[in-house]
N, C-alpha and C. Protein backbone atom coordinates (compact mmCIF):
# COMPACT_ATOMS: atom_id res chain seq x y z
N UNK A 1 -13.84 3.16 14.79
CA UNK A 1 -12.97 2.73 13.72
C UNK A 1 -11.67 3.50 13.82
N UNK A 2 -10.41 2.87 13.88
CA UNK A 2 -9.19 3.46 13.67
C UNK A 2 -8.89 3.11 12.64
N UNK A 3 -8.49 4.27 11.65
CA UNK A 3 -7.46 4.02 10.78
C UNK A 3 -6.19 4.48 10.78
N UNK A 4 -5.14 3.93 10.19
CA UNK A 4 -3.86 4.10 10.14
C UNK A 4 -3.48 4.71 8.64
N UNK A 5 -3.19 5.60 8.52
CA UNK A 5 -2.64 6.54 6.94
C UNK A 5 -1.66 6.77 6.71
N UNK A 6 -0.55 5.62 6.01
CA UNK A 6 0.43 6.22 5.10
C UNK A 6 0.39 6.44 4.24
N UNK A 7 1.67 7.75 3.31
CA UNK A 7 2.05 7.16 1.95
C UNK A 7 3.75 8.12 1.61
N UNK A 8 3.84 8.04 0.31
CA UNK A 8 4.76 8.29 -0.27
C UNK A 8 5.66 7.65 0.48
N UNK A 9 6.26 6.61 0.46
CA UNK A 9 7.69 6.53 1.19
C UNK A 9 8.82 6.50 -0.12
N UNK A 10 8.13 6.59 -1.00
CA UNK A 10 10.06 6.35 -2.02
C UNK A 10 10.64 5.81 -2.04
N UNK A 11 10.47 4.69 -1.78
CA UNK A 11 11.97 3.60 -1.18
C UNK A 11 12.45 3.85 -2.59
N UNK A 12 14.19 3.72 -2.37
CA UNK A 12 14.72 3.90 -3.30
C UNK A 12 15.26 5.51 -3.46
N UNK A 13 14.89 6.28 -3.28
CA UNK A 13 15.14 7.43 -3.41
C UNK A 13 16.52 7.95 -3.15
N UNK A 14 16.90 8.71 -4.07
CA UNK A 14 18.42 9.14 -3.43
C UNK A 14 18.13 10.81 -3.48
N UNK A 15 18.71 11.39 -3.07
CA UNK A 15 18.92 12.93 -3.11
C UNK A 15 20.76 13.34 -2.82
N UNK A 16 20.57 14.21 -4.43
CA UNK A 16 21.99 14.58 -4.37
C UNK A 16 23.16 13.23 -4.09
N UNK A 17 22.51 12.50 -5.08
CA UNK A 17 23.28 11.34 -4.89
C UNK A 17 23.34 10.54 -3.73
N UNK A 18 22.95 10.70 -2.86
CA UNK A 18 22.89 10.08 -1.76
C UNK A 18 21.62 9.36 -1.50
N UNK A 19 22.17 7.82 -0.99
CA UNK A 19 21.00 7.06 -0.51
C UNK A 19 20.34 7.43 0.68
N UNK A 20 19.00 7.36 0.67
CA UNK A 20 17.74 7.59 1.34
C UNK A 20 17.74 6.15 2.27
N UNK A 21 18.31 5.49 1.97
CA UNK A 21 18.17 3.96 2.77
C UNK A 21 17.78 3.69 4.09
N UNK A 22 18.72 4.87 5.25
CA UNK A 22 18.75 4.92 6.51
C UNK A 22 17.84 5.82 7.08
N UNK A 23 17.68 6.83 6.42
CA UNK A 23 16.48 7.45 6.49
C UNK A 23 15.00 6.57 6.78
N UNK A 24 15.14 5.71 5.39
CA UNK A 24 13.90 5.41 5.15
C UNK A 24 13.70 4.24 6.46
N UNK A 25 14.87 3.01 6.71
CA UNK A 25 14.74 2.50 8.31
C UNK A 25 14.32 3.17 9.13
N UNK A 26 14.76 4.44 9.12
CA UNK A 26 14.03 4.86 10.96
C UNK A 26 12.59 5.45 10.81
N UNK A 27 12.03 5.70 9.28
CA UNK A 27 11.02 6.29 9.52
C UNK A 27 9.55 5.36 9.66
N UNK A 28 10.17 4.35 8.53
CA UNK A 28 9.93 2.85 8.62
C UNK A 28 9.54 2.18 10.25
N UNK A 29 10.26 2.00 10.58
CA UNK A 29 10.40 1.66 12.28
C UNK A 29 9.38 2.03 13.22
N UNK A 30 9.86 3.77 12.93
CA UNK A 30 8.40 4.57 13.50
C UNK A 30 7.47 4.27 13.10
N UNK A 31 6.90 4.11 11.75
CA UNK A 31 5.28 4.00 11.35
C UNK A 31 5.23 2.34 12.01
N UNK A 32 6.12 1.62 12.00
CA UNK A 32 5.49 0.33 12.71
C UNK A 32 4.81 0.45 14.25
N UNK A 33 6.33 1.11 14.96
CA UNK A 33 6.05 1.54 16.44
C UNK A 33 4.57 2.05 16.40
N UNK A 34 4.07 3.38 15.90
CA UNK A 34 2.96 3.50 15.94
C UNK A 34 2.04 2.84 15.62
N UNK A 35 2.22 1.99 14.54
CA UNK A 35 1.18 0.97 14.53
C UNK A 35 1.18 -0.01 15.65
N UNK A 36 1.97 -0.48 15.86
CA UNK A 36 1.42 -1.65 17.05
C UNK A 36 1.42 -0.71 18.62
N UNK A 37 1.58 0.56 19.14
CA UNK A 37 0.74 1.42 19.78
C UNK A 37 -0.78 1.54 19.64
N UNK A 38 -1.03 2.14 18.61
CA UNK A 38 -1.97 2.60 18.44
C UNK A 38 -3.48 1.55 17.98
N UNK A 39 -2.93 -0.08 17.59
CA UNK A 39 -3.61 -0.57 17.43
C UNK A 39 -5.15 -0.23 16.22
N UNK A 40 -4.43 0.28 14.70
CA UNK A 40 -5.63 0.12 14.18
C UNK A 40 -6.41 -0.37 13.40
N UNK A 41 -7.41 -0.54 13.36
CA UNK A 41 -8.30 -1.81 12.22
C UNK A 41 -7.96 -1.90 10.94
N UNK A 42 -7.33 -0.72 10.50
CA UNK A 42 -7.07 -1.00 8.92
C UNK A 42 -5.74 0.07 8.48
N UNK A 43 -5.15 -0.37 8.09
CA UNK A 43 -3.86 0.66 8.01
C UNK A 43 -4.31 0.70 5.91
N UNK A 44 -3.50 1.85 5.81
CA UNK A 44 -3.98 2.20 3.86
C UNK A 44 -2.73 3.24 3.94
N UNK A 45 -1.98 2.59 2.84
CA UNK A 45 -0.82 2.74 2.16
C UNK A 45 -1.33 3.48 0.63
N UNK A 46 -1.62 4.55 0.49
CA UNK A 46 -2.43 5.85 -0.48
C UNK A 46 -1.24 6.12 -1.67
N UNK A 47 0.24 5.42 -1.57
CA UNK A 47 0.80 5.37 -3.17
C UNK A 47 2.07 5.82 -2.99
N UNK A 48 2.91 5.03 -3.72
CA UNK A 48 4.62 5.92 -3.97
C UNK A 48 5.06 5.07 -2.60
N UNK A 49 4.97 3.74 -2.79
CA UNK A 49 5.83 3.01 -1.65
C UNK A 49 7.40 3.03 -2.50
N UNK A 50 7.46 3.09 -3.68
CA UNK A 50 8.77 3.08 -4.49
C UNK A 50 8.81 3.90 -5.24
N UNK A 51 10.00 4.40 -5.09
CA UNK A 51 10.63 5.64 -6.19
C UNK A 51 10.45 5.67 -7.90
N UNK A 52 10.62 4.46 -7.94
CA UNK A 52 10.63 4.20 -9.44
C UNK A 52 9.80 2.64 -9.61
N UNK A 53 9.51 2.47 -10.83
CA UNK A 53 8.31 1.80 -11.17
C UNK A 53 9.46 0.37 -11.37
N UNK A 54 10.30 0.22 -11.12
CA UNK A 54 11.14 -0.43 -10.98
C UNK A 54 12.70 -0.68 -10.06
N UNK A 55 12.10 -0.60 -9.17
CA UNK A 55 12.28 -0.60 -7.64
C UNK A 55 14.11 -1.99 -7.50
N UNK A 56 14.82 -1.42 -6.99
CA UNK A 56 15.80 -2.50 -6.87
C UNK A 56 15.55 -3.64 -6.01
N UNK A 57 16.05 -4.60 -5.98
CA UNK A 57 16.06 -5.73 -5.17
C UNK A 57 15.88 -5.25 -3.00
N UNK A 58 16.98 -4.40 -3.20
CA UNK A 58 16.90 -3.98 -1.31
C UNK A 58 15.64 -3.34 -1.51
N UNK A 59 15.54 -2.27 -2.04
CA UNK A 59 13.95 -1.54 -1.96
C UNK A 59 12.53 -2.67 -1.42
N UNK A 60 12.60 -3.51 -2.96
CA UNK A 60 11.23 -4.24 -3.11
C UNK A 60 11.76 -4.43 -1.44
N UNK A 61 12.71 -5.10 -1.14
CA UNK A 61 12.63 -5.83 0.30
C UNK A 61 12.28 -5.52 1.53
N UNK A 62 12.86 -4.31 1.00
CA UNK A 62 12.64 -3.15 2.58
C UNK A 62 10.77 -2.80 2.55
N UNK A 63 10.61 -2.73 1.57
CA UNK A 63 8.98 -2.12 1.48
C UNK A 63 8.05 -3.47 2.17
N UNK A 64 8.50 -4.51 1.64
CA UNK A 64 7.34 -6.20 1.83
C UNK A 64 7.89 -5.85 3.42
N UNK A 65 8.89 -5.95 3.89
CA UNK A 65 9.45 -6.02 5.20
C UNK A 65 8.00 -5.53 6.05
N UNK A 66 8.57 -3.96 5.71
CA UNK A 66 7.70 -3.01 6.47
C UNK A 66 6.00 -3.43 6.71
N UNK A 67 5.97 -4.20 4.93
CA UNK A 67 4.70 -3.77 5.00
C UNK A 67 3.89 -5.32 5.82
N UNK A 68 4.85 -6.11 6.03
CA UNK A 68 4.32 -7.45 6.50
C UNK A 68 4.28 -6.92 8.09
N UNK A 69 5.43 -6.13 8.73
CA UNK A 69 4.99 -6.19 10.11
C UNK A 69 3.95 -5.12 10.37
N UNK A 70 3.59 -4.45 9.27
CA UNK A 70 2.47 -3.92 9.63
C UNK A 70 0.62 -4.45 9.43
N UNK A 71 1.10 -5.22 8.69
CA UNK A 71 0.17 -6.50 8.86
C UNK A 71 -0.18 -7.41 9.67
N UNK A 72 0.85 -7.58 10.35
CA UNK A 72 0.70 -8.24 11.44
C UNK A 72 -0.20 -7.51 12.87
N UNK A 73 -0.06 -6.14 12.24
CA UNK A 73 -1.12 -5.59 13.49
C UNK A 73 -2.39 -5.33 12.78
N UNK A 74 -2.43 -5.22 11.67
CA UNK A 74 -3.95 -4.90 11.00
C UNK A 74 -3.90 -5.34 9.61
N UNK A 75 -5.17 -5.41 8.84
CA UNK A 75 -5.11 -5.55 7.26
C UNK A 75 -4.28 -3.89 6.87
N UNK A 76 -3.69 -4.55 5.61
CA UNK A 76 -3.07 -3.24 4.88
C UNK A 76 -3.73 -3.08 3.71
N UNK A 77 -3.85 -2.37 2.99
CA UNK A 77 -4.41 -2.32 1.77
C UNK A 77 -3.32 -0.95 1.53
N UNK A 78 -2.64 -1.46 -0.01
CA UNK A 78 -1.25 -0.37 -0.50
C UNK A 78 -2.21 -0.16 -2.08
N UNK A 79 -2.30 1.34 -2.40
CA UNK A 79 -3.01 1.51 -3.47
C UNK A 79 -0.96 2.16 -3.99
N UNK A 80 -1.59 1.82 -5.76
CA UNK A 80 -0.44 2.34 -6.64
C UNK A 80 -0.93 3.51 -6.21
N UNK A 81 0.30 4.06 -6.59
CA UNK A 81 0.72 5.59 -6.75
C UNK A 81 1.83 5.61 -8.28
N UNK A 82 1.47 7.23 -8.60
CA UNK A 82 2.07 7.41 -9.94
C UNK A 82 3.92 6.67 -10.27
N UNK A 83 4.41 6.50 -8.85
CA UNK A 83 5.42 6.19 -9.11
C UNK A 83 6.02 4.75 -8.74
N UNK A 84 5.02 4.03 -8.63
CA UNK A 84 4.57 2.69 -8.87
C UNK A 84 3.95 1.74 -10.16
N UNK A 85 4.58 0.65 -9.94
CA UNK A 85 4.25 -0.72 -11.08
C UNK A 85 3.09 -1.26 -10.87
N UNK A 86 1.84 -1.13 -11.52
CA UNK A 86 0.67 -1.87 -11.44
C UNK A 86 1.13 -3.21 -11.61
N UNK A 87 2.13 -3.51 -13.16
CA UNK A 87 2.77 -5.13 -12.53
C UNK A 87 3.07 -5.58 -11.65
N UNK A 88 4.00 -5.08 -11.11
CA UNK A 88 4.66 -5.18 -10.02
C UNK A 88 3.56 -5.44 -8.64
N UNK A 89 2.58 -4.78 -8.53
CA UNK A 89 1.75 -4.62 -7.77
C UNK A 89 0.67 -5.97 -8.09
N UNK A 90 0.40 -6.33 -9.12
CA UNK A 90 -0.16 -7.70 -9.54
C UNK A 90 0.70 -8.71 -9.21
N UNK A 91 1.50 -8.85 -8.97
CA UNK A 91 2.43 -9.94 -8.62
C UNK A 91 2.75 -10.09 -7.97
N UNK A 92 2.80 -9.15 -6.62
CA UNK A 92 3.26 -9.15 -5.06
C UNK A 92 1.57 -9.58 -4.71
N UNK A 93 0.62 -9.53 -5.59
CA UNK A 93 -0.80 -9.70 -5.32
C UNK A 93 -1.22 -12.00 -5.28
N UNK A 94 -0.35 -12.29 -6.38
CA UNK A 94 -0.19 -13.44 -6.97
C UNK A 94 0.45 -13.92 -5.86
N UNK A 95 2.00 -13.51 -5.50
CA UNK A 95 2.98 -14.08 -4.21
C UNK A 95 2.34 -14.24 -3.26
N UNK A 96 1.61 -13.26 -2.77
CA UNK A 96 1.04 -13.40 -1.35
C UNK A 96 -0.26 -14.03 -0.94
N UNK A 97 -1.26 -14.18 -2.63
CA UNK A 97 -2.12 -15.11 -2.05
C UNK A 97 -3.28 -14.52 -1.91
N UNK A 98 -4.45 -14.56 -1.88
CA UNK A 98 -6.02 -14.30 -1.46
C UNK A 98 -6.34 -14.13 0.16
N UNK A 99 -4.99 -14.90 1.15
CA UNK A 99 -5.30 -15.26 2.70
C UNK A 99 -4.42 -13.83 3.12
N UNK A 100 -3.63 -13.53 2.19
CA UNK A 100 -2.33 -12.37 2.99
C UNK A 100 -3.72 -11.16 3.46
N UNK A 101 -2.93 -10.61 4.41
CA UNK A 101 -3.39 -9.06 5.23
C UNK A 101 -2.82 -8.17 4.39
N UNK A 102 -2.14 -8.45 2.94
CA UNK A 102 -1.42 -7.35 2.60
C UNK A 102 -2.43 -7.25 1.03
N UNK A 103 -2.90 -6.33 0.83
CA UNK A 103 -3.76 -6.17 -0.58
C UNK A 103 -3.24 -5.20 -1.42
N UNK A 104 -2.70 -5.29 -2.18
CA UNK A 104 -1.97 -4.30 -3.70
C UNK A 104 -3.12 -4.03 -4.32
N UNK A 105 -3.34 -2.46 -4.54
CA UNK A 105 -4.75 -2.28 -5.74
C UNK A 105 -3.63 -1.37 -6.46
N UNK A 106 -4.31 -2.15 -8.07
CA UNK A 106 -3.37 -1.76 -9.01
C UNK A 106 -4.19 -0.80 -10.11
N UNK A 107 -5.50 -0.78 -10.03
CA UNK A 107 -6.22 -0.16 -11.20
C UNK A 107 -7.58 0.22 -10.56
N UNK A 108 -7.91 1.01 -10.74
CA UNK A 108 -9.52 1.57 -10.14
C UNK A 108 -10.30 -0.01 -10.68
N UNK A 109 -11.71 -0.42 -10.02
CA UNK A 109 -12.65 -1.05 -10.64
C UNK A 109 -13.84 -0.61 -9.85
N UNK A 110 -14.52 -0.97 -10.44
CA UNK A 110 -16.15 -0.91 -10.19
C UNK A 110 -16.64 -1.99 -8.90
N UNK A 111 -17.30 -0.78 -8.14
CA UNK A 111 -17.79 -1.93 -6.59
C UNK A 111 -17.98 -3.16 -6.82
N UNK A 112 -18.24 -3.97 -7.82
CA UNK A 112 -18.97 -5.38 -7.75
C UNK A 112 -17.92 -6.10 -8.61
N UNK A 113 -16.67 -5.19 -8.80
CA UNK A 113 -15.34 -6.31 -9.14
C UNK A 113 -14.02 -5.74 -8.44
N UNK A 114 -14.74 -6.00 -6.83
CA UNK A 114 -13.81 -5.67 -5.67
C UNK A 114 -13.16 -4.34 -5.70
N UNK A 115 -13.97 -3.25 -6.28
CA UNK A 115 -13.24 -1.66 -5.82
C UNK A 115 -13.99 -1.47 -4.48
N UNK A 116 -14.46 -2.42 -4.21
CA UNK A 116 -14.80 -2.03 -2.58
C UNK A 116 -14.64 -2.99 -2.05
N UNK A 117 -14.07 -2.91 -1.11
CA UNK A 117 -13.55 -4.34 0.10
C UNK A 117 -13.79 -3.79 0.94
N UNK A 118 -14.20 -4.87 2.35
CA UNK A 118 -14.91 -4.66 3.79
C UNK A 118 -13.66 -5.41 4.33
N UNK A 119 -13.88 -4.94 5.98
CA UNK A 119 -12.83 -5.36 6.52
C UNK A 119 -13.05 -5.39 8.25
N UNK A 120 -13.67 -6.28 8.76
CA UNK A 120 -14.49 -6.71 10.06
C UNK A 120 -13.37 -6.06 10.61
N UNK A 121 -14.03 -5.27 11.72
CA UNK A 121 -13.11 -4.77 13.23
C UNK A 121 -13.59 -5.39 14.57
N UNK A 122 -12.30 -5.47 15.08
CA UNK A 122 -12.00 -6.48 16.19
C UNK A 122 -13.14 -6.04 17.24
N UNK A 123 -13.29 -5.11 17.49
CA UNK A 123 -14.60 -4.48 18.40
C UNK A 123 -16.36 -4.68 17.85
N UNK A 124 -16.26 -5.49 16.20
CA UNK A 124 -17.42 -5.77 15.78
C UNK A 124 -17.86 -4.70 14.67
N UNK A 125 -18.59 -4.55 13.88
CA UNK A 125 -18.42 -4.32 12.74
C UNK A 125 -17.93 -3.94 11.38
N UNK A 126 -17.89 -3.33 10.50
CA UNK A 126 -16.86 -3.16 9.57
C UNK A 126 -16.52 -2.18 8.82
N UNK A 127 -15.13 -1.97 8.09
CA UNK A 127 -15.39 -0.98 7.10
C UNK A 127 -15.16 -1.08 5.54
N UNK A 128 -16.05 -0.18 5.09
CA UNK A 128 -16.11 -1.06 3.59
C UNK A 128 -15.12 0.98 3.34
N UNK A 129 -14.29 0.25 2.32
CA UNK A 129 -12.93 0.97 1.73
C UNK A 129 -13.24 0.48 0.15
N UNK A 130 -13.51 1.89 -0.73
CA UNK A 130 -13.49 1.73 -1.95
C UNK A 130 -11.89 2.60 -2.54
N UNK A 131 -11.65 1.54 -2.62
CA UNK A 131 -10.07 2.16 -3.10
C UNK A 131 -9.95 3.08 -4.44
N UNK A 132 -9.32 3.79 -4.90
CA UNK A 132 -9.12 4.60 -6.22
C UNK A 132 -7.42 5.06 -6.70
N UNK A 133 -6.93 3.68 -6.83
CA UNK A 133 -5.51 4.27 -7.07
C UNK A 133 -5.14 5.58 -8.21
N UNK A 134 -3.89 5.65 -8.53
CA UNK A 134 -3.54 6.65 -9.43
C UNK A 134 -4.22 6.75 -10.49
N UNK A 135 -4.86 7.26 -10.98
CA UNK A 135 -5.14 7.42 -12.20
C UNK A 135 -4.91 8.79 -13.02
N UNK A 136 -4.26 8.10 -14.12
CA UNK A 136 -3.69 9.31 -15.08
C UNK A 136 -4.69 10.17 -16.24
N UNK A 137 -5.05 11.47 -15.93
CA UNK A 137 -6.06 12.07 -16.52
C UNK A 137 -6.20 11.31 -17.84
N UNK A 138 -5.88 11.33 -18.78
CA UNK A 138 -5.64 10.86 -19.74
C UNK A 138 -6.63 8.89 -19.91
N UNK A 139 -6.62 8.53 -18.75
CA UNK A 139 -7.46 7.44 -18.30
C UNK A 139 -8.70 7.07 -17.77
N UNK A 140 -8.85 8.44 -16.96
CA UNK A 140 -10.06 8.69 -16.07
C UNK A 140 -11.59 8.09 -16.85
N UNK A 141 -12.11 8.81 -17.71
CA UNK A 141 -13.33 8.12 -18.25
C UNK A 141 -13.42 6.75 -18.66
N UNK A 142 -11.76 6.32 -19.52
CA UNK A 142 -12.14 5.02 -19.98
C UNK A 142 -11.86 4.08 -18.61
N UNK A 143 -11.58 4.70 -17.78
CA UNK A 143 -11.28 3.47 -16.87
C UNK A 143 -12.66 3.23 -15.90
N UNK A 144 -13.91 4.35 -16.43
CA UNK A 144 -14.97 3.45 -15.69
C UNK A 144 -15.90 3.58 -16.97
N UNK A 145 -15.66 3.03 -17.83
CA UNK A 145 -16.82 3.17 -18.99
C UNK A 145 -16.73 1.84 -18.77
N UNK A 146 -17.97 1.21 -19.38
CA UNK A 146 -18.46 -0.69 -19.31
C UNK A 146 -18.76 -0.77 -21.31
């Protein structure tokens, strides 16, 4: 099993006033390059693809960009991170469909309402990935009480 591990990219980010934009292209670029090198079964995007929970127009774009050609070499699965839109993340979920390689998890759930997804590898069997996005202390118990 190969996996592929990003996170935090920030899109959006400025420091000292300055845009992060060109930065974020070449680093962008690289994590693709390595992905279609390295060829692996499941790439996981662990949170903070955007700076703010309301991400500008180039951002959202630059992030789907990235995250489609990295789909194209494997399933992605992008968990929120604290500085991410669970909306936002439900709705790039809606756009893309049930067939996309690209999966947004927006809220912890319980194995038997898809907090665990499998994901067949090209060499034959699979891996089952129970995702656990951000969760804010303040949430933790009620978010697995039934």
């Amino acid at each position: 099993m190969k996996l592929l591990h990003v996170s935090d990219w920030h899109l959006g980010r400025t420091t000292y006033n300055a845009s992060r934009a060109e930065d974020h292209d070449k680093v962008l670029a690289e994590i693709i390059d390595i992905a279609k090198r390295t060829g692996p079964d499941l790439i996981v995007h662990t949170g903070d693809v955007f700076e703010s929970i309301r991400p500008a127009y180039e951002d959202m774009d630059r992030g789907i960009r990235a995250l489609q050609s990295l789909g194209a070499v494997a399933p992605v699965v992008v968990l929120c991170g604290n500085h991410d839109s669970p909306a936002l993340f439900r709705l790039f979920n809606k756009l893309l469909g049930e067939a996309s390689r690209i999966r947004f998890i927006e809220q912890a759930r319980p194995a038997d309402e898809g907090g665990v997804m499998e994901f067949p590898m090209a060499r034959g069997g699979n891996i089952r990935l129970a995702a656990l996005p951000f969760v804010h202390a303040n949430r933790m118990v009620p978010g697995f009480e039934k």
